[in-house]
C-alpha atoms as a PDB file:
ATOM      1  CA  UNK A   1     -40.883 113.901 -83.893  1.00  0.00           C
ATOM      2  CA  UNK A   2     -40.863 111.235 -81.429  1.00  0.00           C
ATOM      3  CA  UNK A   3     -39.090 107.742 -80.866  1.00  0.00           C
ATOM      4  CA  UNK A   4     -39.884 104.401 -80.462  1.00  0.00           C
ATOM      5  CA  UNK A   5     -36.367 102.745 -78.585  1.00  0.00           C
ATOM      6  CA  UNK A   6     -35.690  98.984 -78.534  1.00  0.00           C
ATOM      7  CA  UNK A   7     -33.426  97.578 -76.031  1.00  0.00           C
ATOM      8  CA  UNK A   8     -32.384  93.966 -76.988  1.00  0.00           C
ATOM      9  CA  UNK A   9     -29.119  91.904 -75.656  1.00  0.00           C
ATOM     10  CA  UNK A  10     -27.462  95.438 -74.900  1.00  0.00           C
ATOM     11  CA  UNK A  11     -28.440  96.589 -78.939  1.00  0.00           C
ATOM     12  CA  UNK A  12     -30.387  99.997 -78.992  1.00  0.00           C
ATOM     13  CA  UNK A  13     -32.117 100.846 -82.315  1.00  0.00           C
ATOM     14  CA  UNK A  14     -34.585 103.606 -82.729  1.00  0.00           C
ATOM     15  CA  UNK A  15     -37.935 103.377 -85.032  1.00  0.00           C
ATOM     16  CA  UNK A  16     -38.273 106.896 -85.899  1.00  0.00           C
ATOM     17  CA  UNK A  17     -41.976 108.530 -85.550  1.00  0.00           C
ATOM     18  CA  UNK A  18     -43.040 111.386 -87.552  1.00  0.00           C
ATOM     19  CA  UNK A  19     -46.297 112.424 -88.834  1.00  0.00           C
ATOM     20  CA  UNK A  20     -44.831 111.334 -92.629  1.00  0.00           C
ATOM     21  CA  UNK A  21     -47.059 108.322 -94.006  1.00  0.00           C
ATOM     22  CA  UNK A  22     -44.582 105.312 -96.081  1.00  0.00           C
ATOM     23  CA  UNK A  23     -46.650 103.646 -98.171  1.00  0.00           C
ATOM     24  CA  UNK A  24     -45.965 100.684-100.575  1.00  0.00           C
ATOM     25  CA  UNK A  25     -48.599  99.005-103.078  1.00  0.00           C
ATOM     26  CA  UNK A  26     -48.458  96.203-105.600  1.00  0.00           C
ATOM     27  CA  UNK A  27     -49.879  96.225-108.977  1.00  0.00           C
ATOM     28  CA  UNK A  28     -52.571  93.445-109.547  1.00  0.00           C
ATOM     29  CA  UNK A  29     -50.297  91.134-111.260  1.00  0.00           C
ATOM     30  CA  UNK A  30     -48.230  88.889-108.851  1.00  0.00           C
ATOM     31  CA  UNK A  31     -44.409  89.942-108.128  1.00  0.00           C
ATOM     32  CA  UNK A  32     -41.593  87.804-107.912  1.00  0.00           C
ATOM     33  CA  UNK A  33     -40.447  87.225-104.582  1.00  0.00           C
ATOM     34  CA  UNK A  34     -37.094  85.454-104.216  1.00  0.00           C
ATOM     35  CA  UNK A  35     -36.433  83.791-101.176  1.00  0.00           C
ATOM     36  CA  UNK A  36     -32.739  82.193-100.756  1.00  0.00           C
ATOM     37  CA  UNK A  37     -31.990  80.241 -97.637  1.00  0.00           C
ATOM     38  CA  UNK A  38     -28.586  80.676 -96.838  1.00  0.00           C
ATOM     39  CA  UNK A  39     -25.524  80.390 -94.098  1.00  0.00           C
ATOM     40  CA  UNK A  40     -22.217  82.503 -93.661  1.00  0.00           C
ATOM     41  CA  UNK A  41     -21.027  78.575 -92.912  1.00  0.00           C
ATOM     42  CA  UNK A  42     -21.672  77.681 -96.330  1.00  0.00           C
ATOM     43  CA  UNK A  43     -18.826  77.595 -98.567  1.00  0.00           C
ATOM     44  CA  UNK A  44     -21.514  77.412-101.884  1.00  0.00           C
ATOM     45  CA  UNK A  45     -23.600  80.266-100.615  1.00  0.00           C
ATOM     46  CA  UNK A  46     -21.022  83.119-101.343  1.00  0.00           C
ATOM     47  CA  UNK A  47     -21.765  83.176-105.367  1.00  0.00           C
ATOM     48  CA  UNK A  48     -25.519  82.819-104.648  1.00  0.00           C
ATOM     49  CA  UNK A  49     -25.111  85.757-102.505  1.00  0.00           C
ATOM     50  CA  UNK A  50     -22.951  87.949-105.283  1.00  0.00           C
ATOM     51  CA  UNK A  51     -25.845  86.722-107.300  1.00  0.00           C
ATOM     52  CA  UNK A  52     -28.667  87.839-105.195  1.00  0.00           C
ATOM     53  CA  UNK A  53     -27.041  91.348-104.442  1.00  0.00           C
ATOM     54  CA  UNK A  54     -26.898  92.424-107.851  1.00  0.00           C
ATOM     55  CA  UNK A  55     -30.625  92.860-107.788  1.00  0.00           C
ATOM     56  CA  UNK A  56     -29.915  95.778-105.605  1.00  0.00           C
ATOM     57  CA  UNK A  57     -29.134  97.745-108.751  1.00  0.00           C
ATOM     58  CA  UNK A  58     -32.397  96.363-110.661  1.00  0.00           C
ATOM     59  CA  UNK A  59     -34.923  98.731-112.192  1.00  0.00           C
ATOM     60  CA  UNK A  60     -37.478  95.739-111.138  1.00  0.00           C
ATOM     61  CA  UNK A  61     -36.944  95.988-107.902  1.00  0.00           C
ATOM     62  CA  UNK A  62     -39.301  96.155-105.787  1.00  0.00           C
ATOM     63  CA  UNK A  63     -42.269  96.445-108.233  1.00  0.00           C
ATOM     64  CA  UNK A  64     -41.422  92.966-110.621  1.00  0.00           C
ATOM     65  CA  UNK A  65     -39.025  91.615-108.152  1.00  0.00           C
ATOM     66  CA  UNK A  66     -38.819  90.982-104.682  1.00  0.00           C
ATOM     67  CA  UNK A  67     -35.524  89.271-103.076  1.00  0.00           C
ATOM     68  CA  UNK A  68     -35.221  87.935 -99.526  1.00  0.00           C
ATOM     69  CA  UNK A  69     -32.067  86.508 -97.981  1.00  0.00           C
ATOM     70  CA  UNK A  70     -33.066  83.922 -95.105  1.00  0.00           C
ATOM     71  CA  UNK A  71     -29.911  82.433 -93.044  1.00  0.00           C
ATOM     72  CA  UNK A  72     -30.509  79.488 -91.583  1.00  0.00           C
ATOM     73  CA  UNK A  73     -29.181  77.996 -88.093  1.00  0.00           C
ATOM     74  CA  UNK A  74     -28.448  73.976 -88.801  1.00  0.00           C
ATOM     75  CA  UNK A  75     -24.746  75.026 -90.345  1.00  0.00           C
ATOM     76  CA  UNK A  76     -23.891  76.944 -86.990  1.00  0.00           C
ATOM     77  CA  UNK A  77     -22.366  74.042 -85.734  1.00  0.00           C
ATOM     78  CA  UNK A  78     -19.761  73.058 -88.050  1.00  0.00           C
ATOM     79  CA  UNK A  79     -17.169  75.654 -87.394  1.00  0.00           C
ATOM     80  CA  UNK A  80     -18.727  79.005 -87.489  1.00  0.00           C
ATOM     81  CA  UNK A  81     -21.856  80.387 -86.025  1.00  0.00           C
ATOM     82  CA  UNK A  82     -24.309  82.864 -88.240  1.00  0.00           C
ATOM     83  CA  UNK A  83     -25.371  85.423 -86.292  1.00  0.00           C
ATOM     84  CA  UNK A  84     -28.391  86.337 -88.607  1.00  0.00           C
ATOM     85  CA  UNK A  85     -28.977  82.975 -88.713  1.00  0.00           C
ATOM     86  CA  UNK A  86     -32.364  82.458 -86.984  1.00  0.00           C
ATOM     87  CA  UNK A  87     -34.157  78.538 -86.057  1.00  0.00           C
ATOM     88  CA  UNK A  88     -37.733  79.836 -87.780  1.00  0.00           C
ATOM     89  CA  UNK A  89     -35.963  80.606 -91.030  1.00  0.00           C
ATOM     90  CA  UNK A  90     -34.791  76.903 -91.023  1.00  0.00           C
ATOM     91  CA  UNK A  91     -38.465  76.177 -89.909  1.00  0.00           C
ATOM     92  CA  UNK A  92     -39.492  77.820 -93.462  1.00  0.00           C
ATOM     93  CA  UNK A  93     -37.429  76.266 -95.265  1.00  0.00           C
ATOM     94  CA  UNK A  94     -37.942  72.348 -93.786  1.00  0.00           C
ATOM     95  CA  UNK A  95     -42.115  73.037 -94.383  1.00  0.00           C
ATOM     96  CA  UNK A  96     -41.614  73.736 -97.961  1.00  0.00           C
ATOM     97  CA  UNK A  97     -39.602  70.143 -98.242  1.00  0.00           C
ATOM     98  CA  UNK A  98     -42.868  69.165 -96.351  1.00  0.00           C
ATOM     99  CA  UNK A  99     -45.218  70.753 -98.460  1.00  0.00           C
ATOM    100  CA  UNK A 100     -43.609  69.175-101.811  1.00  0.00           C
ATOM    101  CA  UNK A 101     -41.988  72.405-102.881  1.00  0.00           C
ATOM    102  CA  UNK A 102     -38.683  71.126-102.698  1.00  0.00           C
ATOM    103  CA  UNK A 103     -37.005  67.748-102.859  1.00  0.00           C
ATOM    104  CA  UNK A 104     -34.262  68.239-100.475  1.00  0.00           C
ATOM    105  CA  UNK A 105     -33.080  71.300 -97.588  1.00  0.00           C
ATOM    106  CA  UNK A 106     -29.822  72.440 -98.838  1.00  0.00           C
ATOM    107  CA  UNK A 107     -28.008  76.342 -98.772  1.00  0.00           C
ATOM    108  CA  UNK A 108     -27.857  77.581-100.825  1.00  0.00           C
ATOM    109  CA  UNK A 109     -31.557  77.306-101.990  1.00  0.00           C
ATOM    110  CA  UNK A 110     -33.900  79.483-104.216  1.00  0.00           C
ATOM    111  CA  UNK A 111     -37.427  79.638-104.402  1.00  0.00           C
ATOM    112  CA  UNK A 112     -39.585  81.983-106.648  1.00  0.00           C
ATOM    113  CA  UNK A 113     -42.918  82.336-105.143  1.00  0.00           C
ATOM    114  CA  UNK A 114     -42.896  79.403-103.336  1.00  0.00           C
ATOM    115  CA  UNK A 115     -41.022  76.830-105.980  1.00  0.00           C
ATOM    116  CA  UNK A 116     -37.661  75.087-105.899  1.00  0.00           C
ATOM    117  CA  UNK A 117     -35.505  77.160-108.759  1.00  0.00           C
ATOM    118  CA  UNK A 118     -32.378  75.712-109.604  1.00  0.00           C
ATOM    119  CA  UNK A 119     -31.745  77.832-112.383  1.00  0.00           C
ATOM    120  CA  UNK A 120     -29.915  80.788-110.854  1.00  0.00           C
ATOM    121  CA  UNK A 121     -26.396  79.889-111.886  1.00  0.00           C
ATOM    122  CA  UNK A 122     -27.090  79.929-115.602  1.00  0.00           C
ATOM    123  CA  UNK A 123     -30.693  81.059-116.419  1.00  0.00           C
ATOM    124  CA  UNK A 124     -32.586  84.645-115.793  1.00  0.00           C
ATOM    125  CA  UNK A 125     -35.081  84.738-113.119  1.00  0.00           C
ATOM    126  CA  UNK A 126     -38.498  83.340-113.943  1.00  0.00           C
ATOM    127  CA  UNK A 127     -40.905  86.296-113.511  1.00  0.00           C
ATOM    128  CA  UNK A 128     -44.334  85.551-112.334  1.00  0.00           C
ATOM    129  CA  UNK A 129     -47.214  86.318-115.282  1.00  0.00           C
ATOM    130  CA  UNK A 130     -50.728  85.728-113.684  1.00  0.00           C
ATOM    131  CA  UNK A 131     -53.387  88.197-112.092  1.00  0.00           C
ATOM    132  CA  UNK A 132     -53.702  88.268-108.657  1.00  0.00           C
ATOM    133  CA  UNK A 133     -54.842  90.965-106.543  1.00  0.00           C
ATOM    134  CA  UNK A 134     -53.282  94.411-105.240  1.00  0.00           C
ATOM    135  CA  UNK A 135     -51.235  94.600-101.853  1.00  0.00           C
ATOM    136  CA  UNK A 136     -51.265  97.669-100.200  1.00  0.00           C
ATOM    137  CA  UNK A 137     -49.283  98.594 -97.160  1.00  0.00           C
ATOM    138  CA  UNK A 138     -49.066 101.921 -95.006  1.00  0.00           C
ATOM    139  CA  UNK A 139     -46.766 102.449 -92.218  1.00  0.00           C
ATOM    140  CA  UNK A 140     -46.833 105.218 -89.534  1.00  0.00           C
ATOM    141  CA  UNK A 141     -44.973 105.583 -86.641  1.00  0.00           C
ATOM    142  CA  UNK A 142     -43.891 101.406 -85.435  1.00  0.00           C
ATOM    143  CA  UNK A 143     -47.251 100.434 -86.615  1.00  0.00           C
ATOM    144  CA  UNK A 144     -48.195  98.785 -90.062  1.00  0.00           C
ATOM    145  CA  UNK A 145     -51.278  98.880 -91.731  1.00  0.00           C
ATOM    146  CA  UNK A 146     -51.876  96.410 -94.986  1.00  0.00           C
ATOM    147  CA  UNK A 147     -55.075  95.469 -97.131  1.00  0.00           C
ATOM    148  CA  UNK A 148     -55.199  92.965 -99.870  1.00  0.00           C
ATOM    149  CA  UNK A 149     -58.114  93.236-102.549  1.00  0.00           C
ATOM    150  CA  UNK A 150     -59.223  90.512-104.742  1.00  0.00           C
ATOM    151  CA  UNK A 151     -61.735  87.535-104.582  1.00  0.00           C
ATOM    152  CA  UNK A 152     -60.188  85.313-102.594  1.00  0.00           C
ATOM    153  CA  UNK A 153     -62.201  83.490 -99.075  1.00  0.00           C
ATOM    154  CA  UNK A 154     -59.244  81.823 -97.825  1.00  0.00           C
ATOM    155  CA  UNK A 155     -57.458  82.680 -94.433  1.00  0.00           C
ATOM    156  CA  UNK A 156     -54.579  84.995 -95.583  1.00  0.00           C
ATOM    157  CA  UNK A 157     -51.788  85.611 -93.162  1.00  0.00           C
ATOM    158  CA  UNK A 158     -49.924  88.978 -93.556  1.00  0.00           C
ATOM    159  CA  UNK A 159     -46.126  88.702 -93.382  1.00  0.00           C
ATOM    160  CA  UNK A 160     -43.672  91.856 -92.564  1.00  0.00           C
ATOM    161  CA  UNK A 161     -39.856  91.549 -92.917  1.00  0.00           C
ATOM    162  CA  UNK A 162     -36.813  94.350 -92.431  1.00  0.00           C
ATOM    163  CA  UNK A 163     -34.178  93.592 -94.363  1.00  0.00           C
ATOM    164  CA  UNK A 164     -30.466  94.993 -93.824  1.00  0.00           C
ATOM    165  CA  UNK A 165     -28.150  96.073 -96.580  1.00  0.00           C
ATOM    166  CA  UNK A 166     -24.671  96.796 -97.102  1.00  0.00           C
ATOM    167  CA  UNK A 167     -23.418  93.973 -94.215  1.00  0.00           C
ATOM    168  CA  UNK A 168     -19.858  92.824 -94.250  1.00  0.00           C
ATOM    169  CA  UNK A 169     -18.696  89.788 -92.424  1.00  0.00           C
ATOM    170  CA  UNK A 170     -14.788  88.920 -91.877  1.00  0.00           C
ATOM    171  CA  UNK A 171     -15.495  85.013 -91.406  1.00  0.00           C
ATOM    172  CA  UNK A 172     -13.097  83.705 -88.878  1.00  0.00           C
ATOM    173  CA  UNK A 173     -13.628  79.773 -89.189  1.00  0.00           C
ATOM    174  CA  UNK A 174     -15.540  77.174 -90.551  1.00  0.00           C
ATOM    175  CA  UNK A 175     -15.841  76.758 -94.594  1.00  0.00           C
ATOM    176  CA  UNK A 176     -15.433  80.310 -95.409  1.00  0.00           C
ATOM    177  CA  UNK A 177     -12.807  81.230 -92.798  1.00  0.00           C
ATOM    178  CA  UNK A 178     -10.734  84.318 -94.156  1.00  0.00           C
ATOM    179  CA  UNK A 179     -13.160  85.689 -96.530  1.00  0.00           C
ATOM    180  CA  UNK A 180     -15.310  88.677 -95.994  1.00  0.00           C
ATOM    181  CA  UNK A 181     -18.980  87.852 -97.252  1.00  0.00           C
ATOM    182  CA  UNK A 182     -21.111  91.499 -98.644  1.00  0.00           C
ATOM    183  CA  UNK A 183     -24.799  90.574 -97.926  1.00  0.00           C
ATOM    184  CA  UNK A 184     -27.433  92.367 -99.731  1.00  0.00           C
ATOM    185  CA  UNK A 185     -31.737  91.705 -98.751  1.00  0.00           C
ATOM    186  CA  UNK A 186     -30.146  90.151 -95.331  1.00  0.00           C
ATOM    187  CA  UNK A 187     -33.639  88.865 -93.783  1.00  0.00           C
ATOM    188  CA  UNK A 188     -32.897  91.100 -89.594  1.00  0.00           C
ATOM    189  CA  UNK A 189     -36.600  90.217 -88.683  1.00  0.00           C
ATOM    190  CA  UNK A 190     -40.512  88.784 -89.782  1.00  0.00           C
ATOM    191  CA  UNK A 191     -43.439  88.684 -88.221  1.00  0.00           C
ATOM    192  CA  UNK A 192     -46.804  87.634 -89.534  1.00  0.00           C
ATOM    193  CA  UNK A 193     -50.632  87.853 -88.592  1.00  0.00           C
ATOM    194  CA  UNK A 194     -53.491  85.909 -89.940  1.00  0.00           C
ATOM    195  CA  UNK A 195     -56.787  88.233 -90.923  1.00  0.00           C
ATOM    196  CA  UNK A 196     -60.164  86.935 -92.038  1.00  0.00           C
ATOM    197  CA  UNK A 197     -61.258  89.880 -93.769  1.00  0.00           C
ATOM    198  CA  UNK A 198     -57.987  90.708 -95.317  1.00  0.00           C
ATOM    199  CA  UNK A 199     -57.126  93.416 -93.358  1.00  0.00           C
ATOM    200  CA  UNK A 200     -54.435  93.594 -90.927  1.00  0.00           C
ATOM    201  CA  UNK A 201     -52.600  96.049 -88.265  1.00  0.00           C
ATOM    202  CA  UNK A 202     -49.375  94.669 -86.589  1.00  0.00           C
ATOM    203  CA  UNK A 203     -46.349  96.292 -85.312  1.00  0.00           C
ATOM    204  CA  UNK A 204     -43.647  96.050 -87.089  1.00  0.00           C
ATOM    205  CA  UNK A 205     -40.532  93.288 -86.492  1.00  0.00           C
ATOM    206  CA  UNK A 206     -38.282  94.360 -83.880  1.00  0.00           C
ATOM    207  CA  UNK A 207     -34.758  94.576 -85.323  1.00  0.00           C
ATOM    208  CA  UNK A 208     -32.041  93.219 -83.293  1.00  0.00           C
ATOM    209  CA  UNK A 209     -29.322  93.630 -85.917  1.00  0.00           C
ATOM    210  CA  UNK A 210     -27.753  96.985 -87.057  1.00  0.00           C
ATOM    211  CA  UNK A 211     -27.238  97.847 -91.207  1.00  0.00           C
ATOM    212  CA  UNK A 212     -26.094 100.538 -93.244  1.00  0.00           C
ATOM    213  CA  UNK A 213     -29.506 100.949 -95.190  1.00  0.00           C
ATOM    214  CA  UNK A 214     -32.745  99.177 -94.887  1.00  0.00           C
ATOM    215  CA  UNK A 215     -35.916  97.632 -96.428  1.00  0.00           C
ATOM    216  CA  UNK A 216     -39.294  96.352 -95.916  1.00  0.00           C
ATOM    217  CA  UNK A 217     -41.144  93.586 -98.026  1.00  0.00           C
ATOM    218  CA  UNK A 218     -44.828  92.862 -96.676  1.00  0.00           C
ATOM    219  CA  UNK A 219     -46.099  89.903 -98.404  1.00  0.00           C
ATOM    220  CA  UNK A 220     -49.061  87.381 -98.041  1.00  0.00           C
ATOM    221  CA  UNK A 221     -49.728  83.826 -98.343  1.00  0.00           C
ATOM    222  CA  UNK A 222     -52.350  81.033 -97.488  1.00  0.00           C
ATOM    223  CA  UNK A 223     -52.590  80.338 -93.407  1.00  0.00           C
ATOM    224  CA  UNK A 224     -52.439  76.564 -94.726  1.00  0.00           C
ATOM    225  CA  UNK A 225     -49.778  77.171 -97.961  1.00  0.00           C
ATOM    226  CA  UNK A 226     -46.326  79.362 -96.712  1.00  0.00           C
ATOM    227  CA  UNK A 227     -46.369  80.246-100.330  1.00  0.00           C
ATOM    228  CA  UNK A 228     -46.688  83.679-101.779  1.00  0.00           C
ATOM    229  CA  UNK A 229     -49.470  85.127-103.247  1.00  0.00           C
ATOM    230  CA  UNK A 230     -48.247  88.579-103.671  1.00  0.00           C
ATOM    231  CA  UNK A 231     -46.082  91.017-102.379  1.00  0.00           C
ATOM    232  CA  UNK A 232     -44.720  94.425-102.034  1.00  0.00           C
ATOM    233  CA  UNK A 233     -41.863  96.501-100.293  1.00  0.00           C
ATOM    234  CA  UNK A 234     -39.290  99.176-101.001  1.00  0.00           C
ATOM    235  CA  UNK A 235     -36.708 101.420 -99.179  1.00  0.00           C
ATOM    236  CA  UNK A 236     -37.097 102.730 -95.625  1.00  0.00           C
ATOM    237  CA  UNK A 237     -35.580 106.382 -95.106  1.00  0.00           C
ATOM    238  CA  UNK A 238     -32.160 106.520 -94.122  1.00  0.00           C
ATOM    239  CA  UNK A 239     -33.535 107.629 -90.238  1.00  0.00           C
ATOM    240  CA  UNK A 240     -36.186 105.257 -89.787  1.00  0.00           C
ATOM    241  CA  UNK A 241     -33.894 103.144 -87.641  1.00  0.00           C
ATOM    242  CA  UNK A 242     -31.243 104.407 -86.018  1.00  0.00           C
END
């Protein structure tokens, strides 16, 4: 067994290598993914969050539905700074107000694949119900592998994310000052690489943030629409980062 080390602002975290295979695939029909842009500065977000979190418990996780917690940076100056909080997350979110997908850039905010959803407080997640095409993904060593089949000619872009469970943050100022915030699907890195043949090989995300338990969700949208088409992901073994 060997290991792959990152070094990053004084942070060490180890990709474990072993000749094991970790593969993930999605049926035909499209999943759900859930993306929520949110801030630790953001005295709403909290009950999105505890909302969000209980999917982590969900027998359709990861196969029907697929949750992703973005934080975004503009609330970082109005009394408390997010440290997950990253500027491309707010990036995403501002080109879906471009693209007509939502009105207005607020936290918290929910989108299912791709659409404004408003919903969450009071009504049960709207689950996707069309045929797409199957997303398969294979990981070995730091590298990932992914193929999508189905009929499609566009440019697809391939889009990896490690997310970090079981995080706990005693909030010290700004609109949530003296509460500790549990974050569940916590978005700790993405990357994403365009194929014209629908076939990609990447490395994955480097992780600059530590968790108690982690996941992967590969997804894959239109190079000219951020939107999903489908996507996949599940559980990484307890030693694949250390």
């Amino acid at each position: 067994m060997s290991k792959f080390i990152l070094s990053i602002c004084g942070l060490i975290l180890t990709f474990t290598s072993s000749a094991e295979t970790i593969k993930f695939i999605s049926g035909t029909k499209q999943a759900t993914m859930i993306e929520l842009f949110t801030s630790q500065g953001c005295s709403s977000c909290p009950a999105a969050e505890e909302g969000i979190n209980k999917l982590v418990e969900s027998p359709k996780l990861w196969k029907e539905i697929i949750p992703l917690a973005f934080h975004v940076d503009y609330w970082d100056g109005l009394g408390w700074r997010d440290i997950y909080a990253n500027e491309e997350f707010s990036v995403r979110q501002y080109r879906y107000k471009h693209d007509g997908n939502v009105n207005v850039v607020y936290t918290p905010g929910f989108l299912v694949n791709g659409q404004e959803w408003q919903g969450w407080r009071s009504s049960s997640i709207p689950l996707a119900n069309k045929e797409t095409g199957a997303l398969s993904v294979k990981i070995q060593k730091q590298r990932l592998s992914a193929e999508y089949k189905d009929n499609s000619k566009q440019l697809l872009q391939l889009h990896v994310a490690i997310l970090g469970f079981n995080i706990n943050t005693s909030v010290e100022a700004g609109e949530n000052q003296g509460r500790n915030l549990e974050q569940q699907f916590l978005v700790l890195a993405h990357n994403q690489t365009r194929s014209t043949q629908n076939i990609w090989q990447t490395k994955l995300p480097e992780v600059t943030h530590s968790a108690s338990k982690y996941g992967i969700v590969a997804w894959i949208s239109s190079v000219d629409n951020q939107k999903p088409i489908q996507a996949t992901g599940g559980w990484l073994p307890e030693d694949f980062i250390q």
